[in-house]
PDB file of N, CA and C in Angstrom:
ATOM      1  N   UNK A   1     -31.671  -1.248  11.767  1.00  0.00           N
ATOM      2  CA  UNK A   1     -30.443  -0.895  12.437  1.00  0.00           C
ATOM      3  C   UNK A   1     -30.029   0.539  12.070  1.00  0.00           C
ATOM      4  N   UNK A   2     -30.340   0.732  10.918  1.00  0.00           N
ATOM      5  CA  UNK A   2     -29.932   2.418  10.264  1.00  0.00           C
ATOM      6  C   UNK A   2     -30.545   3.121  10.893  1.00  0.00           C
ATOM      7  N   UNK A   3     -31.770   3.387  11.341  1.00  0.00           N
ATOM      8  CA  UNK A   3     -33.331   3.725  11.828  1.00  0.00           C
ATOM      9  C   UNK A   3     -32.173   4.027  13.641  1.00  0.00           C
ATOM     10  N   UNK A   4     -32.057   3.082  13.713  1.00  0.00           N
ATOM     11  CA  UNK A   4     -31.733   2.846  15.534  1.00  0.00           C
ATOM     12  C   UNK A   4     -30.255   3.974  15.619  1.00  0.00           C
ATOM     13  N   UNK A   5     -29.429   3.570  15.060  1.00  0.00           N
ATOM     14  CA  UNK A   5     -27.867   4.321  14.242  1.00  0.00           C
ATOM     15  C   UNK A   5     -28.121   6.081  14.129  1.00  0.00           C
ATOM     16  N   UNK A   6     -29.471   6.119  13.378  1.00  0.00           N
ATOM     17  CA  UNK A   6     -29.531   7.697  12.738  1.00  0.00           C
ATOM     18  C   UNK A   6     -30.444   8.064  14.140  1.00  0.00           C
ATOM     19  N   UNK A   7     -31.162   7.670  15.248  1.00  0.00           N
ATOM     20  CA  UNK A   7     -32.038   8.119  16.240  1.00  0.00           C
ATOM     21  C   UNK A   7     -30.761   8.380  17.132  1.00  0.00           C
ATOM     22  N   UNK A   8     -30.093   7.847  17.667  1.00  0.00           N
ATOM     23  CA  UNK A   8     -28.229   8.180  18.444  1.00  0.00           C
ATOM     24  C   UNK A   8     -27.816   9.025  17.812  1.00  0.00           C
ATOM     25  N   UNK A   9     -27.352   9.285  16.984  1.00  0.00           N
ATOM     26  CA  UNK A   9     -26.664  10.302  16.221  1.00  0.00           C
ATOM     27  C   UNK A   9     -27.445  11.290  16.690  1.00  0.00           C
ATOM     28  N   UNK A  10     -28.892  11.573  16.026  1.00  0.00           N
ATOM     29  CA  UNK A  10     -29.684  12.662  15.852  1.00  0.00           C
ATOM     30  C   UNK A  10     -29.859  13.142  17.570  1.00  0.00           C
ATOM     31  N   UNK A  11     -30.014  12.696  18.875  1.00  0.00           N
ATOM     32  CA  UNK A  11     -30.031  12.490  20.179  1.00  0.00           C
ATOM     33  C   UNK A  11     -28.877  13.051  20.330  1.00  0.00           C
ATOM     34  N   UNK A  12     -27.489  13.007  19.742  1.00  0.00           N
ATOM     35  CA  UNK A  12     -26.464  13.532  20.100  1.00  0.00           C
ATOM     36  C   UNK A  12     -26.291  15.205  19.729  1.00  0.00           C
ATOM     37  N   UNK A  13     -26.832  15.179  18.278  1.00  0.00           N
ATOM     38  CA  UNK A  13     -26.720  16.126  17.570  1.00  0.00           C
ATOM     39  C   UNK A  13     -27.603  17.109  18.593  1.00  0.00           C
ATOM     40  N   UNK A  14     -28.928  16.877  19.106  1.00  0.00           N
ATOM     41  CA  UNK A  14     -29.889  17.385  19.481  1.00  0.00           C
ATOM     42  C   UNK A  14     -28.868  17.978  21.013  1.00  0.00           C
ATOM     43  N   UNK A  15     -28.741  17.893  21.129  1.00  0.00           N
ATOM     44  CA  UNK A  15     -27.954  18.062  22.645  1.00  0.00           C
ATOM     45  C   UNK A  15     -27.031  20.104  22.506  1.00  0.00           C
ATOM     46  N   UNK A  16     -26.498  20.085  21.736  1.00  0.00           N
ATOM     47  CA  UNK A  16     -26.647  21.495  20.593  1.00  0.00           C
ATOM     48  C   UNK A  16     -27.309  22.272  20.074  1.00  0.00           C
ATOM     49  N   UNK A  17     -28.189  21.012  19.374  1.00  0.00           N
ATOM     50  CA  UNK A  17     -29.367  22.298  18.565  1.00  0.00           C
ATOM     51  C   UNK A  17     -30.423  21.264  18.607  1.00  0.00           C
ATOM     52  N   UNK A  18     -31.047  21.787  19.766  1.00  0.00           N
ATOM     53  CA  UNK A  18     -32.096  20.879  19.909  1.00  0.00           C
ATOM     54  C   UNK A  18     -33.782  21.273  18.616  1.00  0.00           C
ATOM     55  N   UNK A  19     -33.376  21.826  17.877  1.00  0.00           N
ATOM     56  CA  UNK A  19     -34.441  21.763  16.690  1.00  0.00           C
ATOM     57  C   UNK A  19     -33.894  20.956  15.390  1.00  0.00           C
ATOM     58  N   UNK A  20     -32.813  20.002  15.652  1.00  0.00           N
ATOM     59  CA  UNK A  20     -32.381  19.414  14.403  1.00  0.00           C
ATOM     60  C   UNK A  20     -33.173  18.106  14.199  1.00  0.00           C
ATOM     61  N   UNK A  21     -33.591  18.150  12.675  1.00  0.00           N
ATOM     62  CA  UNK A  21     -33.696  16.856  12.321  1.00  0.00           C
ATOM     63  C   UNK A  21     -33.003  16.221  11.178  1.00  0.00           C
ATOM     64  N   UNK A  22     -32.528  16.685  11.041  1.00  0.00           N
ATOM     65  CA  UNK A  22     -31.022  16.273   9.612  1.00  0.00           C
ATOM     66  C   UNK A  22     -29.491  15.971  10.677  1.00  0.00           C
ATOM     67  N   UNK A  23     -29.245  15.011   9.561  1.00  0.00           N
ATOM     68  CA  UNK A  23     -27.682  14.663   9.872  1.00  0.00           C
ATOM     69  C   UNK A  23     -26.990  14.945   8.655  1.00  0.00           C
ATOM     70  N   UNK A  24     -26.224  16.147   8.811  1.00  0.00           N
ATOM     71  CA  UNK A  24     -25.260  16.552   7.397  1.00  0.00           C
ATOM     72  C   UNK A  24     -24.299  15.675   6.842  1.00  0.00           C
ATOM     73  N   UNK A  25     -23.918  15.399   5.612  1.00  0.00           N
ATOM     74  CA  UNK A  25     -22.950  14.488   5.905  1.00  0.00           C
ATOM     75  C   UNK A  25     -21.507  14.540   6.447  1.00  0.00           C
ATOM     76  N   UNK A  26     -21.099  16.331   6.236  1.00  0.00           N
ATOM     77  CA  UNK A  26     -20.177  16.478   7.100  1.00  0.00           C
ATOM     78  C   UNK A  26     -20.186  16.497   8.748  1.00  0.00           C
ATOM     79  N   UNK A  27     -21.292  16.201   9.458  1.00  0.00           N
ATOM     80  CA  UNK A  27     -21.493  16.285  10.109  1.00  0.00           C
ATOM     81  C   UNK A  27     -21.252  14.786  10.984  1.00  0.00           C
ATOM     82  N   UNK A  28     -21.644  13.449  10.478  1.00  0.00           N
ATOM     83  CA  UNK A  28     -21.409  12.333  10.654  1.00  0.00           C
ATOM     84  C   UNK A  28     -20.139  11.453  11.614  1.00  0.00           C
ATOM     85  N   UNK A  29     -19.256  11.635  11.415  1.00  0.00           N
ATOM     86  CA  UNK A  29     -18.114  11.236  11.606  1.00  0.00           C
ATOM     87  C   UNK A  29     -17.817  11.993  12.930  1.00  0.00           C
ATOM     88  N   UNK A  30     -17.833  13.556  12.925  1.00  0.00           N
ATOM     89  CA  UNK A  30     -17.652  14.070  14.529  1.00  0.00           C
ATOM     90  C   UNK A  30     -19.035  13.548  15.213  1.00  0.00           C
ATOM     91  N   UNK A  31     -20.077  12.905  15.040  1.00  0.00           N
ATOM     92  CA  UNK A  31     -20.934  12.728  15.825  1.00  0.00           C
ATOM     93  C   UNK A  31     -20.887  11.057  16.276  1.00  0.00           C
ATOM     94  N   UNK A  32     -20.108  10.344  15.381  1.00  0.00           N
ATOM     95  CA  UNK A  32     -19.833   9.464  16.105  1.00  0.00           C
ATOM     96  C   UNK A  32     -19.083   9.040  16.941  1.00  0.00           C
ATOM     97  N   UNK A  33     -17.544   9.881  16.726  1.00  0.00           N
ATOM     98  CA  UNK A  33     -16.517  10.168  18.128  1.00  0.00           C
ATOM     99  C   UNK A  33     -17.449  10.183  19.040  1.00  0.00           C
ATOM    100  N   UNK A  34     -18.119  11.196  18.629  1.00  0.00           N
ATOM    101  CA  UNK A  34     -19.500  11.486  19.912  1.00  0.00           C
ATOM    102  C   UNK A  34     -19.443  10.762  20.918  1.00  0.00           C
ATOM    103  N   UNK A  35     -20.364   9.636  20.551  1.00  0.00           N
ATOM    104  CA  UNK A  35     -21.123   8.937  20.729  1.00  0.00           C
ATOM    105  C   UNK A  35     -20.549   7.345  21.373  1.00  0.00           C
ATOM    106  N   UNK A  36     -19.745   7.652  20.480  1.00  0.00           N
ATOM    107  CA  UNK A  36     -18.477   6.075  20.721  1.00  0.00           C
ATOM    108  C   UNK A  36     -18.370   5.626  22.438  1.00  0.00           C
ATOM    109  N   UNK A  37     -17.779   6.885  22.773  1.00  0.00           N
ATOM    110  CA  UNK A  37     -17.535   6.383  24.242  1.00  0.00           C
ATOM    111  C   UNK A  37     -18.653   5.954  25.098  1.00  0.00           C
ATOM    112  N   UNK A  38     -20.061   6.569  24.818  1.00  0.00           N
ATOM    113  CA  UNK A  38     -21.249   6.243  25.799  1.00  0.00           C
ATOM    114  C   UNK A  38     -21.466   5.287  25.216  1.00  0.00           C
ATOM    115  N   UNK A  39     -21.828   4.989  23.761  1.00  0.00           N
ATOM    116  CA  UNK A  39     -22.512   3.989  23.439  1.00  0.00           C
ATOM    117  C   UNK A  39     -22.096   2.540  23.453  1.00  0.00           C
ATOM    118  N   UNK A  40     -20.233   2.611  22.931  1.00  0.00           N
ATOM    119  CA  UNK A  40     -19.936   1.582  22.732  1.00  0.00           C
ATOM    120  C   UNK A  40     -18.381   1.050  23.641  1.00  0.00           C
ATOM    121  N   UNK A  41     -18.124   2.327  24.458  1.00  0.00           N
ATOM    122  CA  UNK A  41     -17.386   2.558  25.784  1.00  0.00           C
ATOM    123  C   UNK A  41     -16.230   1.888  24.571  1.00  0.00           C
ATOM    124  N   UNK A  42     -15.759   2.702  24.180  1.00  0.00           N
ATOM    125  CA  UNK A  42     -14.674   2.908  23.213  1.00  0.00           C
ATOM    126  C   UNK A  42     -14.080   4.289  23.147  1.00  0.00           C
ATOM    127  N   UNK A  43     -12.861   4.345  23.055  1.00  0.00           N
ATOM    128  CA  UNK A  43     -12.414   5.861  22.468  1.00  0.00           C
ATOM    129  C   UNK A  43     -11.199   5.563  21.815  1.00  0.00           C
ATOM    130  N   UNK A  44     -11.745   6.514  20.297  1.00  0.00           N
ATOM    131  CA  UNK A  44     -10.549   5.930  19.507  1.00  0.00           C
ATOM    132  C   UNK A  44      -9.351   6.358  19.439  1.00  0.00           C
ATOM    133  N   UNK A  45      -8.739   7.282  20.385  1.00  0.00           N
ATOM    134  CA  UNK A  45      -7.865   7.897  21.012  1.00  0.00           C
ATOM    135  C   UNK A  45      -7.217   6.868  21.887  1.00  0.00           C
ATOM    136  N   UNK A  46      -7.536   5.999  22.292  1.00  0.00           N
ATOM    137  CA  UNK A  46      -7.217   4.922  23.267  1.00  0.00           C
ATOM    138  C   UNK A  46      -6.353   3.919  22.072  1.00  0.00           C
ATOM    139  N   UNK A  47      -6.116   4.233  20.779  1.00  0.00           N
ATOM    140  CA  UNK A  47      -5.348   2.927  19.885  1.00  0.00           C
ATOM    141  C   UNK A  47      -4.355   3.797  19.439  1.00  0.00           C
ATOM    142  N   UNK A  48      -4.359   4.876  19.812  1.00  0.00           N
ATOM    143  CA  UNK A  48      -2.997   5.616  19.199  1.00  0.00           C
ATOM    144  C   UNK A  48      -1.705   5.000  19.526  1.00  0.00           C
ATOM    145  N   UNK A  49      -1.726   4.849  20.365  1.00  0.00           N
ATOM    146  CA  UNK A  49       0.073   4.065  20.900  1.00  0.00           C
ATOM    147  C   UNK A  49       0.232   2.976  20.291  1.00  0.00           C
ATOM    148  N   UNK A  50      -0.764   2.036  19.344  1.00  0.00           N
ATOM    149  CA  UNK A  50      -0.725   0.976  18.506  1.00  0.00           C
ATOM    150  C   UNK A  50      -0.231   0.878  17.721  1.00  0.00           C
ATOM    151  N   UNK A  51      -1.026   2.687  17.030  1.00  0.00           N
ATOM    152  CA  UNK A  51      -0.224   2.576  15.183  1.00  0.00           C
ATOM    153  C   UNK A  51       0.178   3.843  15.325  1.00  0.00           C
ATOM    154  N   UNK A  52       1.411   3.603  15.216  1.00  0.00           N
ATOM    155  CA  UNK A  52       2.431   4.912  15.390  1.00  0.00           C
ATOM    156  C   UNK A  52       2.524   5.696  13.536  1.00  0.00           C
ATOM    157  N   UNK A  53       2.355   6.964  13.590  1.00  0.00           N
ATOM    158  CA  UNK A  53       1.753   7.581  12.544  1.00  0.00           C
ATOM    159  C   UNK A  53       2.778   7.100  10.889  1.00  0.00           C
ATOM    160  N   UNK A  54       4.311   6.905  11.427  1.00  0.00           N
ATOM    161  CA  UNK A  54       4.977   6.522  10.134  1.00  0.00           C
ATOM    162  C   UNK A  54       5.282   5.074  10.169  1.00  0.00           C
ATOM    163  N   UNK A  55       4.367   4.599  10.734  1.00  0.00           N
ATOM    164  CA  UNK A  55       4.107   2.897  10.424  1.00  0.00           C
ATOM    165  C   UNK A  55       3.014   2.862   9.439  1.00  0.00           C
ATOM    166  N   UNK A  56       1.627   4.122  10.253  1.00  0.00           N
ATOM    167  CA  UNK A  56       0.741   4.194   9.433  1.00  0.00           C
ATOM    168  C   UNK A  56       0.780   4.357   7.684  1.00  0.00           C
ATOM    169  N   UNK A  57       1.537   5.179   7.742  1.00  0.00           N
ATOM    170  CA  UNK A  57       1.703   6.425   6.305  1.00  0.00           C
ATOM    171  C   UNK A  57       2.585   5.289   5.503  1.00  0.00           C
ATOM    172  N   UNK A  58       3.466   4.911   6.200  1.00  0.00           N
ATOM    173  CA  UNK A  58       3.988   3.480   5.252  1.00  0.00           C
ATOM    174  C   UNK A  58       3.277   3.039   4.435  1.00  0.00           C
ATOM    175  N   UNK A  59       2.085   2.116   5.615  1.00  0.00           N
ATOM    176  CA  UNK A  59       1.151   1.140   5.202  1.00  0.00           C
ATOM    177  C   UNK A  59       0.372   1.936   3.834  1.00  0.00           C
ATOM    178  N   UNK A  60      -0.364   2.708   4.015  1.00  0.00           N
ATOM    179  CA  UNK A  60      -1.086   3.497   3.251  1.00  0.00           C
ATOM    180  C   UNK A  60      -0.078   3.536   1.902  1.00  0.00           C
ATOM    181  N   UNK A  61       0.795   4.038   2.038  1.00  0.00           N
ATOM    182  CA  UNK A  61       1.646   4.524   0.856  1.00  0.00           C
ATOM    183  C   UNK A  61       1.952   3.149  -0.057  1.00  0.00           C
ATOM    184  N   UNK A  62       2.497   2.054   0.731  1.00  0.00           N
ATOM    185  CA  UNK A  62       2.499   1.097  -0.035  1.00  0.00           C
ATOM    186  C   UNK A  62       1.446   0.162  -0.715  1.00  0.00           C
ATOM    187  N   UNK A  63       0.468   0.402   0.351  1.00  0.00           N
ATOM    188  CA  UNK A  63      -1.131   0.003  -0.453  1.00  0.00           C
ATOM    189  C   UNK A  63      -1.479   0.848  -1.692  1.00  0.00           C
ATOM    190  N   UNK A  64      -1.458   2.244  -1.873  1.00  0.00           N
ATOM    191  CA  UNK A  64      -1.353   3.111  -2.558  1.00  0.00           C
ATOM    192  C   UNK A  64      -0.473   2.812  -3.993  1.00  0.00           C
ATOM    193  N   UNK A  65       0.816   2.082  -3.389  1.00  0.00           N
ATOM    194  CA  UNK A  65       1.581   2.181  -4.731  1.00  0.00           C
ATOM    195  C   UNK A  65       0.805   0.743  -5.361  1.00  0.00           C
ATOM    196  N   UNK A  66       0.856  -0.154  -4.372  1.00  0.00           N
ATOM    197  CA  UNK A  66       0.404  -1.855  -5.321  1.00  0.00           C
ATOM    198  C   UNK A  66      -1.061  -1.069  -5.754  1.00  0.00           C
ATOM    199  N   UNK A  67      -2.226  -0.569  -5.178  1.00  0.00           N
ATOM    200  CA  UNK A  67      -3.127  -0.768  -6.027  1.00  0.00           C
ATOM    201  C   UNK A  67      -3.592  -0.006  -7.222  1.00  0.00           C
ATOM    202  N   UNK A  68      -2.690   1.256  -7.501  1.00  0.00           N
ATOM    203  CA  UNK A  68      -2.586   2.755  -8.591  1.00  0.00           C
ATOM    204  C   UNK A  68      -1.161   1.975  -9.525  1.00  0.00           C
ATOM    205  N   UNK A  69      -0.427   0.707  -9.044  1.00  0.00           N
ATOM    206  CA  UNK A  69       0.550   0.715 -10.303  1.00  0.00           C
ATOM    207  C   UNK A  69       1.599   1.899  -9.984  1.00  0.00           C
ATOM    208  N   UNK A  70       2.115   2.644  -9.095  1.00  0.00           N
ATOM    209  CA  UNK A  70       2.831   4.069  -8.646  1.00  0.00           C
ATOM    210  C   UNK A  70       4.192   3.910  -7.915  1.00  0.00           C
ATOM    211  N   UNK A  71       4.811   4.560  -8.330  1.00  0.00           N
ATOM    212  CA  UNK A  71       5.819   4.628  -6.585  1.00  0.00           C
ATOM    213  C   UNK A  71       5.775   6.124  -6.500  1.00  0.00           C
ATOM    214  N   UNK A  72       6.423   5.988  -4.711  1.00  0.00           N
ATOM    215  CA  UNK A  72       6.359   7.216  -4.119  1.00  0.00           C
ATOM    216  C   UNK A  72       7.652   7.460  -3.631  1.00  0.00           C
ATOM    217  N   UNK A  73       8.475   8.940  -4.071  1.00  0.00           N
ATOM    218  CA  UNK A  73      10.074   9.041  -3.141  1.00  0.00           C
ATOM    219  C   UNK A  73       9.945  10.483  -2.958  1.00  0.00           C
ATOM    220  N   UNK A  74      10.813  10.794  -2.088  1.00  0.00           N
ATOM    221  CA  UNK A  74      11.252  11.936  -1.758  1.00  0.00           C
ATOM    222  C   UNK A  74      11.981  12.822  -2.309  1.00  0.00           C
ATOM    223  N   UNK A  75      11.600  13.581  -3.041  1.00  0.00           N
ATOM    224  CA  UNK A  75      12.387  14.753  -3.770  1.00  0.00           C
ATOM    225  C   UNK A  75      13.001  15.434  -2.632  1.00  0.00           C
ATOM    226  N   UNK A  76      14.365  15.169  -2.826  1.00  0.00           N
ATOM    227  CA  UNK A  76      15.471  16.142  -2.118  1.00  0.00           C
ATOM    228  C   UNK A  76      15.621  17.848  -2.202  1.00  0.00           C
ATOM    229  N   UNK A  77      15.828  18.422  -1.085  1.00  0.00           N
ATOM    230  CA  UNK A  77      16.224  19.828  -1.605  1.00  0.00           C
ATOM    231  C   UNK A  77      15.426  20.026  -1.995  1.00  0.00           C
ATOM    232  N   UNK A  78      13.955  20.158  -1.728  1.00  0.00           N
ATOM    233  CA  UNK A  78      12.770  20.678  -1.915  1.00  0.00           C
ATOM    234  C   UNK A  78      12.158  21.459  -0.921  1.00  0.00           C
ATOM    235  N   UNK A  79      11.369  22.538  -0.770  1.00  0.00           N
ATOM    236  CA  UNK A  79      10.985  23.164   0.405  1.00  0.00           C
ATOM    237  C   UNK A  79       9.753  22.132   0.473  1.00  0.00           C
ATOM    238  N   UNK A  80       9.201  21.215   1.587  1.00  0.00           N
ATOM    239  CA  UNK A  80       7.921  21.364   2.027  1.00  0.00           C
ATOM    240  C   UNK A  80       7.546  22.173   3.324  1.00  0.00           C
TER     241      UNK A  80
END
């Protein structure tokens, strides 16, 4: 399945630079956006209206605090 996975990728990649035979690892992740929509007629742009970004950052933050033992607040009167 890795074999089948890294031949798509590399097919995508090739479409650019058609002398590649490496997949960087920064490279990975934009090549599967890639790929998503032909291969698996998905786009993950299509779930945004689901998870609205400070529902997201919640979630995260509070997973963050239970599994580090942490809390997180807002320092007032601070420039960010």
């Amino acid at each position: 399945m890795a074999e089948r996975e890294f031949a798509i990728l590399l097919a995508e990649k090739r479409k650019t630079n058609p002398n590649a035979t490496e997949i960087a690892d920064f490279e990975y992740d934009h090549l599967v956006e890639l790929v998503r929509p032909s291969q698996y007629d998905f786009d993950s742009q299509s779930v945004r209206p689901y998870l609205p970004y400070n529902h997201v950052k919640k979630g995260i933050m509070d997973t963050a605090a239970t599994l580090f033992h942490v809390s997180f607040r807002q320092e007032l009167n601070v420039p960010a």
